[in-house]
Protein backbone atom coordinates (compact mmCIF):
# COMPACT_ATOMS: atom_id res chain seq x y z
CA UNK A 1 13.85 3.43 -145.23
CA UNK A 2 11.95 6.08 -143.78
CA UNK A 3 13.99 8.38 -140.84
CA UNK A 4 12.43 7.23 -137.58
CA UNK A 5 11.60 10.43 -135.32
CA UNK A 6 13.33 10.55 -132.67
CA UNK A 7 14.65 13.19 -129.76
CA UNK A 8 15.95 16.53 -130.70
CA UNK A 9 13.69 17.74 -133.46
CA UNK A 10 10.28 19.44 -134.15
CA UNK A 11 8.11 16.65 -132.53
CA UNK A 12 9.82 15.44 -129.66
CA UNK A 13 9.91 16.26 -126.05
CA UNK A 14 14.02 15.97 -124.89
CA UNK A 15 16.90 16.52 -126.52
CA UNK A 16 19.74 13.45 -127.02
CA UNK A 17 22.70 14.35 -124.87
CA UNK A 18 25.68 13.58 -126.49
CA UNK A 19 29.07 12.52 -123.27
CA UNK A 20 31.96 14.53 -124.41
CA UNK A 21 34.75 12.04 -123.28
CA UNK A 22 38.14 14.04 -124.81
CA UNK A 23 36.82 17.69 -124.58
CA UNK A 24 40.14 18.74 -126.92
CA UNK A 25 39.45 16.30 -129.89
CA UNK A 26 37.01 14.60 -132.22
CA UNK A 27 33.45 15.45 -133.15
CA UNK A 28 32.61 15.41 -128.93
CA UNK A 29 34.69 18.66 -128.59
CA UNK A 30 33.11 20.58 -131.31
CA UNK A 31 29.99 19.11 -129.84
CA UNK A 32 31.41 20.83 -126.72
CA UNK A 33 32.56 23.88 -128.25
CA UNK A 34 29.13 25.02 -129.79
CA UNK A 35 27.64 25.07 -126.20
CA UNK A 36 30.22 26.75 -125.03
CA UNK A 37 29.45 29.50 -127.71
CA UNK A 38 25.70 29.22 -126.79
CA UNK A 39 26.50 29.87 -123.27
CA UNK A 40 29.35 32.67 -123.86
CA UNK A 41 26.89 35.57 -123.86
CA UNK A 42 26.04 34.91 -120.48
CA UNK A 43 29.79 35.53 -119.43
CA UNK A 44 30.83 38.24 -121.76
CA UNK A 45 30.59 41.69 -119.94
CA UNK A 46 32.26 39.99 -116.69
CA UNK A 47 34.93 38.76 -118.84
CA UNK A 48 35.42 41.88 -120.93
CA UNK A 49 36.14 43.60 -117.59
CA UNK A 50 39.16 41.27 -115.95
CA UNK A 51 40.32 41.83 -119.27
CA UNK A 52 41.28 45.21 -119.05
CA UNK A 53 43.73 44.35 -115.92
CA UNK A 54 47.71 45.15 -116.72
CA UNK A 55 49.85 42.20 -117.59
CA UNK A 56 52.79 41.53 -115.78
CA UNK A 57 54.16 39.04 -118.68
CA UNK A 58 54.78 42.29 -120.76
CA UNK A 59 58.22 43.67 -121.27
CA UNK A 60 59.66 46.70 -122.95
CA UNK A 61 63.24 46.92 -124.06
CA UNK A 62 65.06 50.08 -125.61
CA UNK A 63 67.93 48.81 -128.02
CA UNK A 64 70.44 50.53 -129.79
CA UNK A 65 72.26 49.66 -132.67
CA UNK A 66 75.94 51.16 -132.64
CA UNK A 67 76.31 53.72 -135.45
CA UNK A 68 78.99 51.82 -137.29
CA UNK A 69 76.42 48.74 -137.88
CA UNK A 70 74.02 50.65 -139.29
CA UNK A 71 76.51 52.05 -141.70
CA UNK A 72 78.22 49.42 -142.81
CA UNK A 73 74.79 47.62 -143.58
CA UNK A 74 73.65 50.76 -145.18
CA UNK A 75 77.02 50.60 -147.85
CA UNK A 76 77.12 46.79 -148.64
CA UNK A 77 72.72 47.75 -149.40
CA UNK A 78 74.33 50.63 -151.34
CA UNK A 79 76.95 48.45 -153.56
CA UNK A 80 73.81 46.12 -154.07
CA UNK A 81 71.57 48.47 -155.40
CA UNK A 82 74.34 49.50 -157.44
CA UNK A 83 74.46 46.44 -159.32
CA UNK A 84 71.19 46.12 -160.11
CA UNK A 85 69.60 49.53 -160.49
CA UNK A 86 68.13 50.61 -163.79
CA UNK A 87 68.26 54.41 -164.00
CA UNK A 88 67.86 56.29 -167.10
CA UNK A 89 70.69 58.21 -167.86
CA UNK A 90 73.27 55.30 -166.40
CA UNK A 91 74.53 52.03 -167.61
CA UNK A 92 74.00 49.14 -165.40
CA UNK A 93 76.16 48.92 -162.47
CA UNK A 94 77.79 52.45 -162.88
CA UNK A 95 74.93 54.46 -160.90
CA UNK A 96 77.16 56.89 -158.69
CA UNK A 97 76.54 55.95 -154.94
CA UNK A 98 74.99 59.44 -154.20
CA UNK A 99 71.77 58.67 -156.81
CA UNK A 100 71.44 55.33 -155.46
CA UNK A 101 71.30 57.05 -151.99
CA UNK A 102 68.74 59.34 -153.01
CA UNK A 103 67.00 57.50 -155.04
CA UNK A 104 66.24 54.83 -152.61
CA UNK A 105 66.30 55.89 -149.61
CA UNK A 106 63.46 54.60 -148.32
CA UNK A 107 63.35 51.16 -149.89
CA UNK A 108 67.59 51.11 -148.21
CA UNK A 109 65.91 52.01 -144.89
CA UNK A 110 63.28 49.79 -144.42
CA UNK A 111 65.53 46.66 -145.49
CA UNK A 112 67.94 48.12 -142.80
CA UNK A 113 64.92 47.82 -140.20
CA UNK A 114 64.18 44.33 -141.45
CA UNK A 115 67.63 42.98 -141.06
CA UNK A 116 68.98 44.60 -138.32
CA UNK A 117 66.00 44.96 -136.06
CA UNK A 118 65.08 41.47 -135.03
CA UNK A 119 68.93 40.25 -134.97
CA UNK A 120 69.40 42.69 -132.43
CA UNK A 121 66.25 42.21 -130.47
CA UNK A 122 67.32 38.50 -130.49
CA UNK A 123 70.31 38.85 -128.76
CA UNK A 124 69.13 41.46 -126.67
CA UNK A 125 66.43 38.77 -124.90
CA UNK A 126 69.41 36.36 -125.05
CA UNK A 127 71.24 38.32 -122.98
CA UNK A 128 68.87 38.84 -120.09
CA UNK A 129 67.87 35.42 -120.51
CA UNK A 130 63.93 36.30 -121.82
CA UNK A 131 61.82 33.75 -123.50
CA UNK A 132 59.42 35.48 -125.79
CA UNK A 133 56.02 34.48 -126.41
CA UNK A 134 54.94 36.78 -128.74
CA UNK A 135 56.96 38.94 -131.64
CA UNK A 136 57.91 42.26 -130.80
CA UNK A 137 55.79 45.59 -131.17
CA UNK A 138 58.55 47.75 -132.25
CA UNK A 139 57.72 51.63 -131.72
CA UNK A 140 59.67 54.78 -131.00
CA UNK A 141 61.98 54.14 -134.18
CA UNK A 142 65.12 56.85 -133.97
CA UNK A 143 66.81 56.23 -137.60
CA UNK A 144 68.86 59.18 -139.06
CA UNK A 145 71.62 59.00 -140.81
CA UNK A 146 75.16 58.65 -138.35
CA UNK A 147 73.13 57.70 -135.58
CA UNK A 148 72.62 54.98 -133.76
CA UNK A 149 69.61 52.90 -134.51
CA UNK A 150 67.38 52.90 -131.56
CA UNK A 151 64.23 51.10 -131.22
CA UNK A 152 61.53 50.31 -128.73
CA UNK A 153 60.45 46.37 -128.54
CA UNK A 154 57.22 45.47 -126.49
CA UNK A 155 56.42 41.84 -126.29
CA UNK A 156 55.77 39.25 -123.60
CA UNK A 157 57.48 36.48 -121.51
CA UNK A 158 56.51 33.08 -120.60
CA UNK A 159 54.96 33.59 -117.06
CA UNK A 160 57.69 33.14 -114.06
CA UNK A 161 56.28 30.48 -111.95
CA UNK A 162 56.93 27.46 -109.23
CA UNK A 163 54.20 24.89 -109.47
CA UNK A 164 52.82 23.88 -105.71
CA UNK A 165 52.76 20.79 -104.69
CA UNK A 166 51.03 18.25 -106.21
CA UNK A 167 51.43 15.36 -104.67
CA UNK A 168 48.72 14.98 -102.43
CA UNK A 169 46.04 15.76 -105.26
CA UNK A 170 43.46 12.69 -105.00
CA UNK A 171 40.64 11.45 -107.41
CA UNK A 172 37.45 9.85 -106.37
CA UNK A 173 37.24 6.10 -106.62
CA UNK A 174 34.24 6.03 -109.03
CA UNK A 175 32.51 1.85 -109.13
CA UNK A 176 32.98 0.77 -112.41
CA UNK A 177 30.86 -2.58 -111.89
CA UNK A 178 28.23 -3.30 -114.15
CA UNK A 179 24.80 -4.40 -112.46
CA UNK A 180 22.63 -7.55 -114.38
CA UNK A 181 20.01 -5.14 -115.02
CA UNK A 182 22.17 -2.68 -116.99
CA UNK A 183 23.26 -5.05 -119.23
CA UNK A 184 19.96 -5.77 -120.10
CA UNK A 185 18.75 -2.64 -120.34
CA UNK A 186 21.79 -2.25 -123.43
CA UNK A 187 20.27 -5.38 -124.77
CA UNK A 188 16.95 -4.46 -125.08
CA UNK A 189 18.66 -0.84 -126.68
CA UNK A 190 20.10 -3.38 -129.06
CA UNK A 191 16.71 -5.00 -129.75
CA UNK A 192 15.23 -1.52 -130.74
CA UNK A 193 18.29 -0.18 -132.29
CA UNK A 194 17.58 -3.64 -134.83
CA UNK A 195 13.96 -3.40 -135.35
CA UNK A 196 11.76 -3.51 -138.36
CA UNK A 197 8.79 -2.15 -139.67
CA UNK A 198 6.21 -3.33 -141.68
CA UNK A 199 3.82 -1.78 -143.41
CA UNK A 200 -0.03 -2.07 -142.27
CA UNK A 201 -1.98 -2.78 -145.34
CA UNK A 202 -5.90 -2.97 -143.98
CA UNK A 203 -7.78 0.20 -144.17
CA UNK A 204 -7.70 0.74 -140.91
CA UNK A 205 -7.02 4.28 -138.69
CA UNK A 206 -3.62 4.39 -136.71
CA UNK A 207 -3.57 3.17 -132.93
CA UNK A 208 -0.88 4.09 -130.11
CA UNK A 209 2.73 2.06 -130.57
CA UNK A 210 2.42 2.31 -134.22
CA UNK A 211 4.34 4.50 -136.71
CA UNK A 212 2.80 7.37 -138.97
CA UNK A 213 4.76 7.53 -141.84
CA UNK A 214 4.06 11.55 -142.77
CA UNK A 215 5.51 14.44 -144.62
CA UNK A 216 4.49 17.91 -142.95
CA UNK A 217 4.91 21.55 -143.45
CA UNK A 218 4.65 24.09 -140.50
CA UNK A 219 4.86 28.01 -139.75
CA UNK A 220 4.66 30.15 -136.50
CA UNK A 221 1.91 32.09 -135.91
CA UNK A 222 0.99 35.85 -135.30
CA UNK A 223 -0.48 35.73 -132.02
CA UNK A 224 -4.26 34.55 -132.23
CA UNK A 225 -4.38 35.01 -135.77
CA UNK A 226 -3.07 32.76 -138.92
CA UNK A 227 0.01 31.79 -139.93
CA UNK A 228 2.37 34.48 -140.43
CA UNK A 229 2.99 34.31 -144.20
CA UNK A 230 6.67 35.76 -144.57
CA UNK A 231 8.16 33.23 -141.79
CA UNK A 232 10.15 30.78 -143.43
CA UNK A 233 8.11 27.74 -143.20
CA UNK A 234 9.37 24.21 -142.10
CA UNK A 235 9.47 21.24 -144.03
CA UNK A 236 10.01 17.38 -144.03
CA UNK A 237 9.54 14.94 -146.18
CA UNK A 238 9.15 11.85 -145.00
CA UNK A 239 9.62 11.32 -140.94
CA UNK A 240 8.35 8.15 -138.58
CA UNK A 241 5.76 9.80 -135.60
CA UNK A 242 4.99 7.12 -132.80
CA UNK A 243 1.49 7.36 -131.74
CA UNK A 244 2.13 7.72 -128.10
CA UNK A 245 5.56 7.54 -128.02
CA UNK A 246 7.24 8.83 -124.90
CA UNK A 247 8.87 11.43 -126.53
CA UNK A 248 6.59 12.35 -129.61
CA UNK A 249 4.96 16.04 -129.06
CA UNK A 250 1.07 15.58 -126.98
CA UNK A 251 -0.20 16.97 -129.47
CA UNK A 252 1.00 15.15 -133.13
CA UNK A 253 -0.41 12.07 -131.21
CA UNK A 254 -3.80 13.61 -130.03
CA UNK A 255 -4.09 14.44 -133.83
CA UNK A 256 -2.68 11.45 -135.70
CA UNK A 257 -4.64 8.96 -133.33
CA UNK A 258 -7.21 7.33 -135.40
CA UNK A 259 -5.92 8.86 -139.16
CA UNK A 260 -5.90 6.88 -142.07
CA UNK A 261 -3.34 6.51 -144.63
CA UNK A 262 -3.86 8.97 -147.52
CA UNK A 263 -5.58 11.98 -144.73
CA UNK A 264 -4.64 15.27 -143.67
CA UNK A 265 -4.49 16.75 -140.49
CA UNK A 266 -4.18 20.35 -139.62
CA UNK A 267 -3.41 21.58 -135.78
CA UNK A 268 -1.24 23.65 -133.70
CA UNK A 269 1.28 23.02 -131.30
CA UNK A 270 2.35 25.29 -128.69
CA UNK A 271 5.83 24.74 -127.40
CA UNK A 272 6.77 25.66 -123.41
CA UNK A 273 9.15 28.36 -123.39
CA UNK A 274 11.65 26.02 -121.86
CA UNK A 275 11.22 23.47 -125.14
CA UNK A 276 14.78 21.84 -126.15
CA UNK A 277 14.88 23.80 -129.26
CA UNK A 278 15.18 27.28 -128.89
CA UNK A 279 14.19 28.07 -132.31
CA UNK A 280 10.57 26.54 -131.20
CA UNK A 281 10.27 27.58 -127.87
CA UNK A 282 7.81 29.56 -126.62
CA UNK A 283 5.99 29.48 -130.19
CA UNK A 284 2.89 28.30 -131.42
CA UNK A 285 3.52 26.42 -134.65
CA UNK A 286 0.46 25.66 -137.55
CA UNK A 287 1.06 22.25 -138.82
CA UNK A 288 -0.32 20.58 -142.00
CA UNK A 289 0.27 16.48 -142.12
CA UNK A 290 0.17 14.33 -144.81
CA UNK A 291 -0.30 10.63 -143.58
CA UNK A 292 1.13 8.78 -146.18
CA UNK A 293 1.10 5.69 -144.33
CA UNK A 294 1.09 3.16 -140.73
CA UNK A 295 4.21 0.59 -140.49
CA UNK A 296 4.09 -1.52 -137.30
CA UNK A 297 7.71 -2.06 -135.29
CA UNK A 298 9.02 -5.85 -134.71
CA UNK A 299 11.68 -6.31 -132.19
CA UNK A 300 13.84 -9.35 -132.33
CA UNK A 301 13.88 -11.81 -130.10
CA UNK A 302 16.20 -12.31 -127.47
CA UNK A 303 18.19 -15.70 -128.52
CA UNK A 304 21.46 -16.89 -130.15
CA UNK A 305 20.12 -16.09 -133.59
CA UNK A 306 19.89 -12.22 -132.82
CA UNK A 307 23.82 -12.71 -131.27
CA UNK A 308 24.65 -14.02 -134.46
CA UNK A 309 23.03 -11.89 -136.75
CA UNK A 310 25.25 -9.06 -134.36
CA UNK A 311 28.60 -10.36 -135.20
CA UNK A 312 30.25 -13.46 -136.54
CA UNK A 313 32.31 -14.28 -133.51
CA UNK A 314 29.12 -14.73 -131.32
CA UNK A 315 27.61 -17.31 -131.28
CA UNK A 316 25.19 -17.45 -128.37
CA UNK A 317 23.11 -14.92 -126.31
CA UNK A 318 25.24 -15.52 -122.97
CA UNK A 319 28.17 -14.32 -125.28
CA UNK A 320 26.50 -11.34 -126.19
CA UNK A 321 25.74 -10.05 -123.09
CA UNK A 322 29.13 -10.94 -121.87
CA UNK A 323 30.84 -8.66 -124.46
CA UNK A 324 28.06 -6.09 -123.29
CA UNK A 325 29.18 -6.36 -120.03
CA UNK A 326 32.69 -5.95 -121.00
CA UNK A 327 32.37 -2.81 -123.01
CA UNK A 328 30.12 -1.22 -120.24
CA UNK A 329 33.09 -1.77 -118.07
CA UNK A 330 35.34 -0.29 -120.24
CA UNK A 331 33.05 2.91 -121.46
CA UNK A 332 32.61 3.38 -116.95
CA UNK A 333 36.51 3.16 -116.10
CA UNK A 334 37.56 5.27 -119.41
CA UNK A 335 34.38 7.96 -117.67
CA UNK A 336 35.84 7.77 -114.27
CA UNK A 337 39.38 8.54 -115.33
CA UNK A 338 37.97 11.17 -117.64
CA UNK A 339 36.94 12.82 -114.09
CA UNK A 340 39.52 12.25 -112.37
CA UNK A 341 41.83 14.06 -115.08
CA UNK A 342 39.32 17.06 -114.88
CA UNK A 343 39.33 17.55 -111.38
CA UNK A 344 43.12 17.21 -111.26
CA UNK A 345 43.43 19.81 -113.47
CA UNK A 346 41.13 21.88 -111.71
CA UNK A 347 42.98 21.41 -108.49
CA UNK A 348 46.29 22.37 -110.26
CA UNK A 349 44.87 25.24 -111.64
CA UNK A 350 43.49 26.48 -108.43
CA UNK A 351 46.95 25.77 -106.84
CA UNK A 352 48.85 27.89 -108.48
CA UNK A 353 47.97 31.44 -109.76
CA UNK A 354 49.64 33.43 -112.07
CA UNK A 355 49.23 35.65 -114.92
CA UNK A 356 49.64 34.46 -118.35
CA UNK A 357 50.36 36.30 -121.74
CA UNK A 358 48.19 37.94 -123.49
CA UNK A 359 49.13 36.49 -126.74
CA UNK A 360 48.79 32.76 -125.20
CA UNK A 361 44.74 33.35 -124.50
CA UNK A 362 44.49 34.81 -127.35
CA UNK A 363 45.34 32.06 -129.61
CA UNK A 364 43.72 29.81 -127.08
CA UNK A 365 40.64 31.93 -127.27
CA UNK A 366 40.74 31.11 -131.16
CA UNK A 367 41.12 28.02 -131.07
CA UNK A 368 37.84 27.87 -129.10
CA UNK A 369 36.22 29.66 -131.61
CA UNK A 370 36.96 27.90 -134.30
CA UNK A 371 36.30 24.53 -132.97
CA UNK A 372 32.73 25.98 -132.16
CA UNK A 373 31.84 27.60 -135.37
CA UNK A 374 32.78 24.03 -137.14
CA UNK A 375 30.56 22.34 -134.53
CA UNK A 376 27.81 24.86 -135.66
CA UNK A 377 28.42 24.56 -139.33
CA UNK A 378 28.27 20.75 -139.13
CA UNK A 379 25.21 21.55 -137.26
CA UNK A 380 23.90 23.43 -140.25
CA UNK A 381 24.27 27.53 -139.29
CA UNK A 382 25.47 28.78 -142.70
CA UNK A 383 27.50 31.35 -143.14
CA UNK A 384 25.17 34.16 -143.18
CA UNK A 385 23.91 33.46 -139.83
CA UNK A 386 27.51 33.46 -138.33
CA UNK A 387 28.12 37.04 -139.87
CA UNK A 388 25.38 38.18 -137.55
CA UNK A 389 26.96 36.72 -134.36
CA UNK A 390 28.32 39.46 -132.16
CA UNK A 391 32.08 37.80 -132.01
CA UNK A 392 33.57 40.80 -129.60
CA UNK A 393 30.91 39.07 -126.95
CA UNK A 394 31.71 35.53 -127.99
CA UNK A 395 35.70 35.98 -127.74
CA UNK A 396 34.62 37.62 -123.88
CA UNK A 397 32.83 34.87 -123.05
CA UNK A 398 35.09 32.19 -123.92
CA UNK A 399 38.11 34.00 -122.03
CA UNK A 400 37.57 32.11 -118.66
CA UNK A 401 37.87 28.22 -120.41
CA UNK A 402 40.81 29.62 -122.46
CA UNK A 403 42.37 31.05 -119.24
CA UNK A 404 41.86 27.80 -117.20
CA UNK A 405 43.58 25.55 -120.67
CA UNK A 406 46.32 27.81 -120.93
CA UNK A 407 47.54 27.90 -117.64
CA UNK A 408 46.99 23.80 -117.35
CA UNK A 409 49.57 23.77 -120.35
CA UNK A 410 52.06 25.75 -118.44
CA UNK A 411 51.87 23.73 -115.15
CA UNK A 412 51.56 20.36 -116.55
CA UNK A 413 54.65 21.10 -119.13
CA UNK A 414 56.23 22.30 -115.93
CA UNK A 415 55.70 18.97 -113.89
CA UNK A 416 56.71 16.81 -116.73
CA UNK A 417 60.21 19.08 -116.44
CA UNK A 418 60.20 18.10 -112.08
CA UNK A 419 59.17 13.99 -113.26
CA UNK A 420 61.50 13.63 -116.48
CA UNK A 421 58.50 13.03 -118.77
CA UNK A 422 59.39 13.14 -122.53
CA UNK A 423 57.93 11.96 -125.52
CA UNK A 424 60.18 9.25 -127.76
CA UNK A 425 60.22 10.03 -131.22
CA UNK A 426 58.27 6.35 -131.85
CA UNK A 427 55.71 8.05 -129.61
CA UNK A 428 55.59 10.73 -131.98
CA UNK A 429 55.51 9.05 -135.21
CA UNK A 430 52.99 6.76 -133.77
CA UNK A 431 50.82 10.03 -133.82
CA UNK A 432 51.94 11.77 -137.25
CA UNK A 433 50.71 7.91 -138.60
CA UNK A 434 47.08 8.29 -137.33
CA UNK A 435 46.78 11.78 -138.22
CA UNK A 436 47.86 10.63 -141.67
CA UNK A 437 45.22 7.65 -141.37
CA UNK A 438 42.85 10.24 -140.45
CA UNK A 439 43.24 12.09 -143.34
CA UNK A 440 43.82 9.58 -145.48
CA UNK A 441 47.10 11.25 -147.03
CA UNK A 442 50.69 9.62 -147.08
CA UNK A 443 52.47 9.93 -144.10
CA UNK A 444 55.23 12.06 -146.01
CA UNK A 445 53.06 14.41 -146.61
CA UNK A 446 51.77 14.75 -143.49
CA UNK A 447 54.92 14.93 -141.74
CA UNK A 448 56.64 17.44 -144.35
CA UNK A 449 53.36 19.76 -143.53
CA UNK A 450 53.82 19.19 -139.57
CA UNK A 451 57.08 20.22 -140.05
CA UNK A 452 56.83 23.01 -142.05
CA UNK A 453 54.32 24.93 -139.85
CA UNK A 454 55.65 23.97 -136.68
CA UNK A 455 52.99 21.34 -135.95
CA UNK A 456 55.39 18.78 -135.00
CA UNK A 457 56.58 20.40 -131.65
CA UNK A 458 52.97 21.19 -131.01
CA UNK A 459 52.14 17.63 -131.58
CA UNK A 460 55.24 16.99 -128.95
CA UNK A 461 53.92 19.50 -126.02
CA UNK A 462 50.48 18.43 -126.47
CA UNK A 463 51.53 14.48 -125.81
CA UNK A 464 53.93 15.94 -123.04
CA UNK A 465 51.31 16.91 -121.39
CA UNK A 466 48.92 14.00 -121.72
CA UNK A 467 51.57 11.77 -120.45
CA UNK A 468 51.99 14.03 -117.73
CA UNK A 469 48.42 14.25 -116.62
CA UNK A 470 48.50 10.17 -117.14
CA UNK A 471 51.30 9.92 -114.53
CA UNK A 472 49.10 12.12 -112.26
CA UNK A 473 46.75 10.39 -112.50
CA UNK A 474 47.96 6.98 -112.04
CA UNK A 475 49.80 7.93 -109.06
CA UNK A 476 46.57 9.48 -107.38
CA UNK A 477 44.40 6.30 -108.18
């Protein structure tokens, strides 16, 4: 069957909104994300500038490794190499310590480094009771032989912190009743969503409420003159244009009124510079339409036959519109709570301020990203058009949402500390079993992959947190 036009492409007027209900998951959040790309270049210099502020998560530490250490670890390296060196001139396992020394004295070094480094640096944050967030930058490396081993570690802390009070945050009651007239107002959406259309078979020119079936090519012009020849031009195939349809283009039904099947129509269209599509607005498109046919639309009517032909367990109209009603309910009380969670993190947030790490937005600030750039891929920007995107920009414009997600994670993980919130492992499993669903992969698998990269405990903080903002909730309604 032909693809009905509808809103959000080259003929129509608006653009479909889609409600992003779970702004951290599902197609809705990508949905989410590639706006929040779209808008990032607005925000980018301002953000680029806070940026630039000092950190006060960030911590140095000078460690030194007592001479002895580094010794000893330097001879058992020695008597290792010794074993398994091959050096002309020497049987295996007989290379005199002195050639080995020589001979790899870089290779003994840098394992020397890599053993003794981190170790050290652990224990030193152990001792002054540090929680890193982020591995060390290790600089200022003092390594000669008899020495001590002294190092320089920069890295950063979780943020020290006492959430405010939080008991007195309140949501908006939001009425979750469904009025008689909304309900039908879904039903008739129903009635259109299950239309049909016929085809018109008299010779006979098209007339407003009925459907051109068309295929059409298009291509911007040069000012006043023709089409310019090296823009890419657009093309469709087959499409559905209602003749007078609220939201079909003025001008594709100024032009189609009255054609016959088997005509062509030529004509422009100039699009306001505020058009939905941006890749349209402001232009003046040359259009060439191929009529290659007129269908009619028939609407059901409204009885017990169109409730049954919508699911076996109805059997009547009155049950239909009960089950409407129902689901209405549900979709308004799952909205309001959706707002209330917003707005209590947004209090929260604006309760308490502190810095976070560096390395925290960061990977929040990726995560962004990458959510949008799928969004816009499933939207169809290739590749090529990414490449072109000025990222430094993008990353500065999506600083502010990651700042604002971040430091929700830190105060809600510290509330759920204050309330005794944990997640079960059931709770968790229960989650590792969807994902698996989702994925359609065995749950083993799954699981052995969660825990290999660490995605377990992530999968633990992030429920942490839900339940948390779920008690907060709760309590406030």
């Amino acid at each position: 069957m032909s693809a009905i036009l509808s809103e959000g492409n080259l003929l129509t007027t608006e653009t479909r909104t889609t409600e992003n209900n779970n702004p951290e998951t599902g197609a809705t959040a990508e949905a989410a994300a590639s706006t929040d790309l779209a808008a990032a270049t607005d925000t980018g210099a301002q953000a680029e500038a806070a940026a630039e502020a000092p950190n006060p998560c960030q911590r140095e530490l000078t460690i030194e490794i007592p001479a002895d250490v580094v010794k000893s670890e330097t001879e058992q390296l020695i008597t290792r190499y010794t074993k398994v060196a091959r050096i002309p001139g020497f049987r295996k396992g007989k290379v005199p310590a002195g050639v080995i020394r020589q001979r790899f004295s870089e290779d003994i070094k840098g394992e020397i480094v890599e053993h003794l480094v981190p170790r050290y640096f652990r224990e030193e944050v152990q001792k002054q009771g540090l929680s890193p967030v982020s591995q060390p930058r290790v600089t200022d490396l003092h390594f000669h032989e008899g020495e001590p081993l002294k190092f320089t570690a920069r890295f950063e802390v979780f943020p020290e912190f006492k959430v405010t009070p939080y008991d007195d945050i309140k949501v908006d009651t939001i009425d979750s009743n469904v009025s008689d007239e909304e309900v039908e107002t879904a039903l008739n959406n129903l009635r259109q969503q299950h239309a049909t259309y016929t085809p018109v078979e008299e010779d006979r020119g098209l007339a407003d409420g009925e459907f051109a079936v068309v295929s059409f090519k298009g291509a911007p012009k040069q000012g006043e003159g023709e089409a310019d020849p090296e823009a890419k031009p657009v093309e469709v195939e087959e499409v559905m244009v209602e003749i007078g349809g609220t939201n079909t283009v003025a001008e594709f039904s100024e032009n189609l009124r009255g054609a016959k099947a088997g005509e062509t129509r030529t004509f422009d269209v100039k699009y306001a510079d505020d058009f939905s599509d941006q890749r349209l607005a402001g232009q003046t498109m040359s259009y060439e339409v191929n009529i290659k046919g007129i269908r009619q639309k028939h609407v059901p009517e409204l009885n017990d036959d169109f409730a049954k032909e919508l699911g076996a367990e109805l059997n009547t109209i009155d049950e239909l519109r009960n089950g409407l009603r129902e689901n209405m309910v549900g979709e308004k009380q799952h909205e309001a709570e959706h707002q209330g969670k917003d707005k209590i993190v947004e209090e929260l947030v604006n309760r308490n301020d502190f810095a976070i790490p560096d390395s925290m937005l960061d990977s929040q600030i990726d995560l962004r990203l990458e959510r949008g750039l799928r969004a816009l891929a499933a939207q169809g920007m290739t590749t090529e058009h990414m490449k072109k995107m000025d990222f430094g920009r993008l990353r500065a414009g999506q600083r502010e949402g990651a700042l604002r997600e971040v430091k929700a994670s830190l105060i809600l993980e510290q509330i759920a500390d204050n309330e005794n919130i944990e997640v079960s492992d059931e709770e968790l499993e229960r989650e590792v079993e969807i994902m698996a669903l989702q994925a359609k992969q065995p749950m083993e698998k799954v699981r052995a992959r969660l825990t290999e990269d660490g995605g377990l405990d992530r999968i633990r903080h992030r429920l942490r947190n839900e339940k948390t903002l779920d008690f907060l909730y709760r309590r406030s309604a």
